[in-house]
N, C-alpha and C. Protein backbone atom coordinates (compact mmCIF):
# COMPACT_ATOMS: atom_id res chain seq x y z
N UNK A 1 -22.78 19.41 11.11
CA UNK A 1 -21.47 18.81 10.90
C UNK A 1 -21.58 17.76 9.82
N UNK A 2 -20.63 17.99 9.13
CA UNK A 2 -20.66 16.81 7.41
C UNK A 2 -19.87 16.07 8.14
N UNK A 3 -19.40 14.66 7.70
CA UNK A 3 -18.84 13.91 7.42
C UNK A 3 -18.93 13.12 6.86
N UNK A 4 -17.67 12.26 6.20
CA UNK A 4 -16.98 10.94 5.48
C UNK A 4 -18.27 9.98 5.25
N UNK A 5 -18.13 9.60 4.19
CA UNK A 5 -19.07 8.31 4.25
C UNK A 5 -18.16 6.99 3.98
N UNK A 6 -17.78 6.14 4.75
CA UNK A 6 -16.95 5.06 4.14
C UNK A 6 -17.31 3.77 4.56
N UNK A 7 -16.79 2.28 3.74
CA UNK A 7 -17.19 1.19 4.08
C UNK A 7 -15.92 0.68 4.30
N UNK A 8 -15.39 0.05 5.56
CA UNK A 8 -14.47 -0.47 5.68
C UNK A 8 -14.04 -1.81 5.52
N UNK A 9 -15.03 -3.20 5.01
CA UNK A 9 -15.38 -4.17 5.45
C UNK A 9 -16.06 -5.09 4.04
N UNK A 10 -15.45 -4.61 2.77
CA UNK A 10 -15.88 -4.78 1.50
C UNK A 10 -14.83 -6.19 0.90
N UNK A 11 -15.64 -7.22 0.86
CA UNK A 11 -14.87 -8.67 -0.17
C UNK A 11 -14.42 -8.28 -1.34
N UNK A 12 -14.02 -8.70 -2.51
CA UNK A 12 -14.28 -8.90 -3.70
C UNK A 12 -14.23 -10.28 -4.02
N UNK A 13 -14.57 -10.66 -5.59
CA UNK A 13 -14.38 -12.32 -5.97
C UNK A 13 -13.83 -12.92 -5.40
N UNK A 14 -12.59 -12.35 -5.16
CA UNK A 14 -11.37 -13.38 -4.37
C UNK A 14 -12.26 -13.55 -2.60
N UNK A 15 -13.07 -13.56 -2.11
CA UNK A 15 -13.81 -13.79 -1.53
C UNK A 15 -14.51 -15.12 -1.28
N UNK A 16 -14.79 -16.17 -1.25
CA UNK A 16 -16.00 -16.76 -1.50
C UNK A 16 -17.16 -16.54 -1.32
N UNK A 17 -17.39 -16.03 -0.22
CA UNK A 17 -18.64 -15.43 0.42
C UNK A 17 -18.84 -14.21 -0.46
N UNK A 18 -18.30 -13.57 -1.52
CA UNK A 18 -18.79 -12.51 -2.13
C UNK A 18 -19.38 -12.97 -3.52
N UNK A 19 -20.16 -12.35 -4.15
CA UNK A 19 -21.02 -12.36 -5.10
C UNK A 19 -20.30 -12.40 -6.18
N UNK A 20 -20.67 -12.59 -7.87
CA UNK A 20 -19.36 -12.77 -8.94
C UNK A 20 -19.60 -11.28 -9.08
N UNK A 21 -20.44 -10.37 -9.19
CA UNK A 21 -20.22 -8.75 -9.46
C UNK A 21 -19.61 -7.97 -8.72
N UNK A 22 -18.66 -8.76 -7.52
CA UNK A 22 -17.72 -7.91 -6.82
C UNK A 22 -16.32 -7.83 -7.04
N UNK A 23 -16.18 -6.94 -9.05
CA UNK A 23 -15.70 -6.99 -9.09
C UNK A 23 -14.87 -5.13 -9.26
N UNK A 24 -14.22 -4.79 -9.54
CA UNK A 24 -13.30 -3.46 -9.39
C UNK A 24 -14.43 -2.06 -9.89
N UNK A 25 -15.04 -2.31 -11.20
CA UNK A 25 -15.94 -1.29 -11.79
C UNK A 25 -16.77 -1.07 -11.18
N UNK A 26 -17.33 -2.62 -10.74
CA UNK A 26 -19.28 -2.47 -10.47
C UNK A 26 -18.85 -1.79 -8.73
N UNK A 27 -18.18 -2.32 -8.03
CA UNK A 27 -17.95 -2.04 -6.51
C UNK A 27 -17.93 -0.62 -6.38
N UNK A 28 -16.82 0.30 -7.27
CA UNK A 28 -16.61 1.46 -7.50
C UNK A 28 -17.56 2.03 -7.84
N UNK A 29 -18.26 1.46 -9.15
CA UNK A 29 -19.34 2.11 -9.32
C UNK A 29 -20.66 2.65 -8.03
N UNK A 30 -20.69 1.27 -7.78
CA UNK A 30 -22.10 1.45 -6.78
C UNK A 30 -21.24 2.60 -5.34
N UNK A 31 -19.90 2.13 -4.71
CA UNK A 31 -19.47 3.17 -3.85
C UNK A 31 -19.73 4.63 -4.26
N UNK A 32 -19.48 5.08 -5.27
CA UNK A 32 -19.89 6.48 -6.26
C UNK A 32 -21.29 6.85 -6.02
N UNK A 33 -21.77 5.72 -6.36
CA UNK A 33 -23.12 6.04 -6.11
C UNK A 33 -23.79 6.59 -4.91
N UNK A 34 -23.53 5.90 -3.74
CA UNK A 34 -23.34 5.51 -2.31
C UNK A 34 -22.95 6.68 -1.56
N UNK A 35 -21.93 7.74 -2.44
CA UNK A 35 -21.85 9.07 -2.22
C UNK A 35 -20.44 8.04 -0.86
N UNK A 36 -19.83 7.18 -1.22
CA UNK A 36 -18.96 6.82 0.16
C UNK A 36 -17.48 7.95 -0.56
N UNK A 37 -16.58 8.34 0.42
CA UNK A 37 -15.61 8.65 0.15
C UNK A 37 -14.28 7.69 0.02
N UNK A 38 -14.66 6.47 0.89
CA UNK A 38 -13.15 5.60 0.91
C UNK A 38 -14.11 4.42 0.98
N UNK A 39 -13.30 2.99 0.25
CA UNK A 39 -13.89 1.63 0.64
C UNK A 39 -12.55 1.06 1.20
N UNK A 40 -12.42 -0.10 1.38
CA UNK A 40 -11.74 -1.02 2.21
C UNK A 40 -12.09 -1.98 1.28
N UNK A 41 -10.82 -3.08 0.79
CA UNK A 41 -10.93 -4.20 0.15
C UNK A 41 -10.03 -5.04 1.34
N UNK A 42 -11.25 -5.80 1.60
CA UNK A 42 -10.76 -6.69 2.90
C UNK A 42 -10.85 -8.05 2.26
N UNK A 43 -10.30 -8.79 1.51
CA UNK A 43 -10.75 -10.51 1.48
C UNK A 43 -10.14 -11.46 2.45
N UNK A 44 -10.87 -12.34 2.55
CA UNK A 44 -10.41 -13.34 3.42
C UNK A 44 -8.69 -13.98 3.25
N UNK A 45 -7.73 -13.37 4.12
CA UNK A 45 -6.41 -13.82 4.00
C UNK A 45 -6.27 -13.74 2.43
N UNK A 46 -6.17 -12.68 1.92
CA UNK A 46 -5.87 -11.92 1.01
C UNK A 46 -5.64 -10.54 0.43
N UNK A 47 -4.63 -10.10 -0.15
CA UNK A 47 -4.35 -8.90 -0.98
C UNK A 47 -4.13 -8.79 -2.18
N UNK A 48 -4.46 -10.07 -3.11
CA UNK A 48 -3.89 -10.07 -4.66
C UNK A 48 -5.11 -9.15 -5.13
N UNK A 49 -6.52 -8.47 -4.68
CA UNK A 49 -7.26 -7.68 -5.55
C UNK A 49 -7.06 -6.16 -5.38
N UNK A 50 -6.38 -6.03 -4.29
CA UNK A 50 -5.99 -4.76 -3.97
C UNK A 50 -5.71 -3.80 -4.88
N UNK A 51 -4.61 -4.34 -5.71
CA UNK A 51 -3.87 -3.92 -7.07
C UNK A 51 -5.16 -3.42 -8.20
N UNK A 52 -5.76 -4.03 -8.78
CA UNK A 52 -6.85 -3.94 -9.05
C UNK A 52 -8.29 -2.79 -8.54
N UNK A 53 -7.69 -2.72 -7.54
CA UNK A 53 -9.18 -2.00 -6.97
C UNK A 53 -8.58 -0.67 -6.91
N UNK A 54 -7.24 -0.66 -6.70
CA UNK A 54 -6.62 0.90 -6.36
C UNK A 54 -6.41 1.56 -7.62
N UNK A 55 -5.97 0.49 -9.11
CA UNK A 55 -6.06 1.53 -10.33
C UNK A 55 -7.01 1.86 -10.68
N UNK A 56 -8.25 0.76 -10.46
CA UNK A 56 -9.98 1.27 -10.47
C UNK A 56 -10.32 2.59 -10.56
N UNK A 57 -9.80 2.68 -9.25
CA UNK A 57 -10.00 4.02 -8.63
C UNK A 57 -9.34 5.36 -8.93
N UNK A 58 -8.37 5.21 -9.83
CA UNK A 58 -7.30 6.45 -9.76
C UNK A 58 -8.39 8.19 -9.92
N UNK A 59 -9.26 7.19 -11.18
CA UNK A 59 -9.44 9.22 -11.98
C UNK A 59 -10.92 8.74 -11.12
N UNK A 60 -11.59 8.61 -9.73
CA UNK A 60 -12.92 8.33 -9.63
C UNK A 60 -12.86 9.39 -8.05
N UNK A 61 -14.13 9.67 -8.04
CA UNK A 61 -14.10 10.67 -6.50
C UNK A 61 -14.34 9.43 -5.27
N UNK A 62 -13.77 8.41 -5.24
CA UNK A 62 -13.39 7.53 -4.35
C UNK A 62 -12.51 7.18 -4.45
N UNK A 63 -11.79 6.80 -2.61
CA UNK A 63 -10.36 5.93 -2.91
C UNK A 63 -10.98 4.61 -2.15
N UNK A 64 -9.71 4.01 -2.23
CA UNK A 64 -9.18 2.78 -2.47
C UNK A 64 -8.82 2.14 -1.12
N UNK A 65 -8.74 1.57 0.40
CA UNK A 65 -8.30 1.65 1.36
C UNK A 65 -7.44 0.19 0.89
N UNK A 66 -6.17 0.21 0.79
CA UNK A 66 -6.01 -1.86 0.91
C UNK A 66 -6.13 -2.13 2.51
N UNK A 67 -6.84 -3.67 2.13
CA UNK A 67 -6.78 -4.47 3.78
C UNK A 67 -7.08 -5.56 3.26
N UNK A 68 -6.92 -6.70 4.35
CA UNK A 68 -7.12 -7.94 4.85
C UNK A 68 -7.94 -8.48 5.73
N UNK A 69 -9.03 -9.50 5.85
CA UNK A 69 -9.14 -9.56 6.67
C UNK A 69 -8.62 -11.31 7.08
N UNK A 70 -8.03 -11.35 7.88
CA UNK A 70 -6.97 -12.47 8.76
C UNK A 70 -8.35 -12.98 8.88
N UNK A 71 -8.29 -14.49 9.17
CA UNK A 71 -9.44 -15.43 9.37
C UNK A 71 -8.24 -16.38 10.50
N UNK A 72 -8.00 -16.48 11.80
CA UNK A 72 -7.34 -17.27 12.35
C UNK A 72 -7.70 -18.80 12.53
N UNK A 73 -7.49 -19.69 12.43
CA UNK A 73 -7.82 -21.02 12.74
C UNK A 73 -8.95 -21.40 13.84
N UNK A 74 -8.86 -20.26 14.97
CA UNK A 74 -10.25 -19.87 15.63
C UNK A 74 -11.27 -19.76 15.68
N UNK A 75 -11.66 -19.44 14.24
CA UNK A 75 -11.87 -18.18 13.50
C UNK A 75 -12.53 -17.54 13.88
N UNK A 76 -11.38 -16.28 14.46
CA UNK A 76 -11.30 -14.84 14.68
C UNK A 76 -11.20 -14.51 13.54
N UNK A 77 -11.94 -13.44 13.01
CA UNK A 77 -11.35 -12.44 11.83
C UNK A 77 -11.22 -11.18 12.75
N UNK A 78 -10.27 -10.82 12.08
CA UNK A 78 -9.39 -9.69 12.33
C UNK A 78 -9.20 -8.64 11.02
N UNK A 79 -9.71 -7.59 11.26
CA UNK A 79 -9.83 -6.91 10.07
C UNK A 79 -8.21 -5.60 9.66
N UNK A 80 -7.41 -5.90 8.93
CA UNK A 80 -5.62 -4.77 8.71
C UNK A 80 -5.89 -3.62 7.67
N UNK A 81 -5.88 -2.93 7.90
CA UNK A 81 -5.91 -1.68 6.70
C UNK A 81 -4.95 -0.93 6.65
N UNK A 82 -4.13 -0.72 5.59
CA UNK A 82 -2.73 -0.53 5.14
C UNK A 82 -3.04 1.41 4.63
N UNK A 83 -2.05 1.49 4.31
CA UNK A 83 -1.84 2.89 3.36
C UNK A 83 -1.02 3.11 1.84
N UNK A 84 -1.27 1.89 1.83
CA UNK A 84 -0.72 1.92 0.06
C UNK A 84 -0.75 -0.22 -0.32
N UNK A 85 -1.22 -0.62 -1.57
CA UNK A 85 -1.19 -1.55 -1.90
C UNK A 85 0.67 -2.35 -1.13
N UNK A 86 1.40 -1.44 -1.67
CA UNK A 86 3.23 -2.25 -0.93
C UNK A 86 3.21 -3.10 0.07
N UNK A 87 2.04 -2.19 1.49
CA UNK A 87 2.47 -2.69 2.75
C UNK A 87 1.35 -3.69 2.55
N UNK A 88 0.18 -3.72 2.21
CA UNK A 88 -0.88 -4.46 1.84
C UNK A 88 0.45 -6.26 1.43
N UNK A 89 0.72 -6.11 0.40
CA UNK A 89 1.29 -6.65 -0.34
C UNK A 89 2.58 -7.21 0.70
N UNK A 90 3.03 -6.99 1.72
CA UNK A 90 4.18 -7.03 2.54
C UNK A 90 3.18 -8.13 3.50
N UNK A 91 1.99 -8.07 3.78
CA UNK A 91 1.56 -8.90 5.30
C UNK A 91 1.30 -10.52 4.01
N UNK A 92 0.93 -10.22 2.88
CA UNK A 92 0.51 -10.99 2.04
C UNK A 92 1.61 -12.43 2.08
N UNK A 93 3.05 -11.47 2.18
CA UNK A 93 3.67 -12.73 1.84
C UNK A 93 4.08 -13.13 3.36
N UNK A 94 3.39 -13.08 4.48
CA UNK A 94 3.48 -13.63 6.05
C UNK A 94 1.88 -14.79 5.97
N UNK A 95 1.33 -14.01 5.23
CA UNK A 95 0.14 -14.93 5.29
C UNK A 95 0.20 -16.19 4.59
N UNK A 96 1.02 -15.81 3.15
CA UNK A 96 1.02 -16.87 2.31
C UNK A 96 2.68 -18.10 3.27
N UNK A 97 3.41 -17.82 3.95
CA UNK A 97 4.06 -18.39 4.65
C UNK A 97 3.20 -19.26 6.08
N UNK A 98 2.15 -18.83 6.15
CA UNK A 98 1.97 -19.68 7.12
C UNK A 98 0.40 -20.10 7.25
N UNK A 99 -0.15 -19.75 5.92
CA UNK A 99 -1.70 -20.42 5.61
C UNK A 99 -1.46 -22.01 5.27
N UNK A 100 -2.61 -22.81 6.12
CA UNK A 100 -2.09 -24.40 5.47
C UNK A 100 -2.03 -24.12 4.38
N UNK A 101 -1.56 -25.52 3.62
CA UNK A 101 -0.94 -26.01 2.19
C UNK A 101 -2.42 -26.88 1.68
N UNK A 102 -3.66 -26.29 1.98
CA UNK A 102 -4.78 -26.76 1.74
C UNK A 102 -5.34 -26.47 0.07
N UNK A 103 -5.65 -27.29 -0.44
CA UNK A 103 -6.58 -26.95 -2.22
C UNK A 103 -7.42 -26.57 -1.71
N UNK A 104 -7.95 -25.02 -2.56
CA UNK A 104 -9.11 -24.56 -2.52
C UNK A 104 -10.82 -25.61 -2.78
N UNK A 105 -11.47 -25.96 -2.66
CA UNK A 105 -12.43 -26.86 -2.98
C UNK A 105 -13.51 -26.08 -3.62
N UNK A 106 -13.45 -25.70 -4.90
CA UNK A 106 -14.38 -24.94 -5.39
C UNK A 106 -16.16 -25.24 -4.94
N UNK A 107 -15.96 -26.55 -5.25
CA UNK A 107 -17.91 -26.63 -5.00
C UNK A 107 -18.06 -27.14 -3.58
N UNK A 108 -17.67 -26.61 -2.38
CA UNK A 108 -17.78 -26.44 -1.29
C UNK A 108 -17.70 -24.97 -0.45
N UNK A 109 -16.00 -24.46 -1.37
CA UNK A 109 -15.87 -22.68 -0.46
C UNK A 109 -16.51 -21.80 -1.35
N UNK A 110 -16.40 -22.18 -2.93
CA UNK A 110 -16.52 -21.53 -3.90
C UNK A 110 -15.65 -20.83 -4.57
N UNK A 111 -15.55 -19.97 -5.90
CA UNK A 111 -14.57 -19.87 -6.28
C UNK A 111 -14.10 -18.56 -5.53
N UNK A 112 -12.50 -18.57 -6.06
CA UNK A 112 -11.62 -17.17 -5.04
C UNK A 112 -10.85 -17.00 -6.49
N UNK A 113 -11.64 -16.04 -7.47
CA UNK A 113 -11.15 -15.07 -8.76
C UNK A 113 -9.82 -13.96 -8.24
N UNK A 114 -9.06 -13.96 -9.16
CA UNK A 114 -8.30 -12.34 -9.30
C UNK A 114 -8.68 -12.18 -10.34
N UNK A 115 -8.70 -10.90 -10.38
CA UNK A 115 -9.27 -9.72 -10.95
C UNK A 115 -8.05 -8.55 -11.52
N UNK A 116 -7.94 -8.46 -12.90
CA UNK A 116 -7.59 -6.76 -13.10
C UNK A 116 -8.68 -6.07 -13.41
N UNK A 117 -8.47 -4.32 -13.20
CA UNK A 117 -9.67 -3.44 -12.53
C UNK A 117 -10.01 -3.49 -13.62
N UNK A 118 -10.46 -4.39 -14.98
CA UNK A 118 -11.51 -3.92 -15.53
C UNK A 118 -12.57 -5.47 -14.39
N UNK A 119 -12.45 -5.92 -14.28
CA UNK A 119 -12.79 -7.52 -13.74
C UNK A 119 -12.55 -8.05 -14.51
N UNK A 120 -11.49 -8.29 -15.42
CA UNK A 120 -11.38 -9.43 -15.92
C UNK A 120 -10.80 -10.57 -15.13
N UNK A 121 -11.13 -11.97 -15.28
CA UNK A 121 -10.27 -12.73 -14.54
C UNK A 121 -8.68 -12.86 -15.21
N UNK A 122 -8.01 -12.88 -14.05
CA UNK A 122 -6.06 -12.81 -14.68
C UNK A 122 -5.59 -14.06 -13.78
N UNK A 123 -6.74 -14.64 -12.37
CA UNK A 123 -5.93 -16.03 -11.74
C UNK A 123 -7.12 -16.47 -11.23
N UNK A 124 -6.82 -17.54 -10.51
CA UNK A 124 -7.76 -18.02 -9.54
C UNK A 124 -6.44 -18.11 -8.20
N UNK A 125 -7.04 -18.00 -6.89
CA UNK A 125 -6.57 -18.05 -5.59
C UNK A 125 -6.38 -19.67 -5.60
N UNK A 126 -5.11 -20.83 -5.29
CA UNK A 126 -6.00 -22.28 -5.51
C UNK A 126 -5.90 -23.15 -3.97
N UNK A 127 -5.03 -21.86 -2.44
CA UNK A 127 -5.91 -22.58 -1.34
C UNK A 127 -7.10 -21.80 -0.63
């Protein structure tokens, strides 16, 4: 019996905890490699790389899963996986309504990049 190879549980920049080469090409790339069929772009209470990771992907023999992963004040993480960047993009603006009104602190969380799918940087995340 074959089956799927997939990672559900993948940061990018907009991450802190992720590395600066996690960005749309190299991720794709190495998933390709990896022989995975689907990844998951989960960042911490985020969806702005989603966009990015799904045109990545258009002409590549991998897709694209959008998700989130929720970090509750608990912190519980809770991992959402959508079926198209829209709905991805729909929990985004519930999150951005009720995440504190905190500044990001670069040389403490580290930085939280957006990315278009070549990786170029196009923002920084700034709570």
């Amino acid at each position: 019996m074959s089956g799927l190879r997939v990672e559900l549980h993948l940061h990018s920049v907009l991450s802190p905890c992720a590395g600066d080469e996690m960005i749309p090409p190299l991720v794709l790339r190495r998933g390709v490699q990896l022989g995975l069929s689907f990844i998951a772009i989960t960042d911490h209470n985020s969806t702005l790389n989603v966009p990015a990771f799904w045109r990545a992907a258009r002409n590549l023999p991998i897709q694209v899963i959008p998700g989130i992963e929720l970090q509750t004040r608990e912190d519980i993480h809770l991992i959402g996986l959508f079926d198209s960047p829209e709905k991805a993009a729909a929990i985004q603006a519930v999150v951005d309504a009720t995440l504190p009104k905190v500044r990001n602190r670069e040389d403490y969380f580290g930085r939280q990049w957006i990315v278009d799918e070549q990786g170029r940087l196009i923002g920084r995340e700034e709570r």
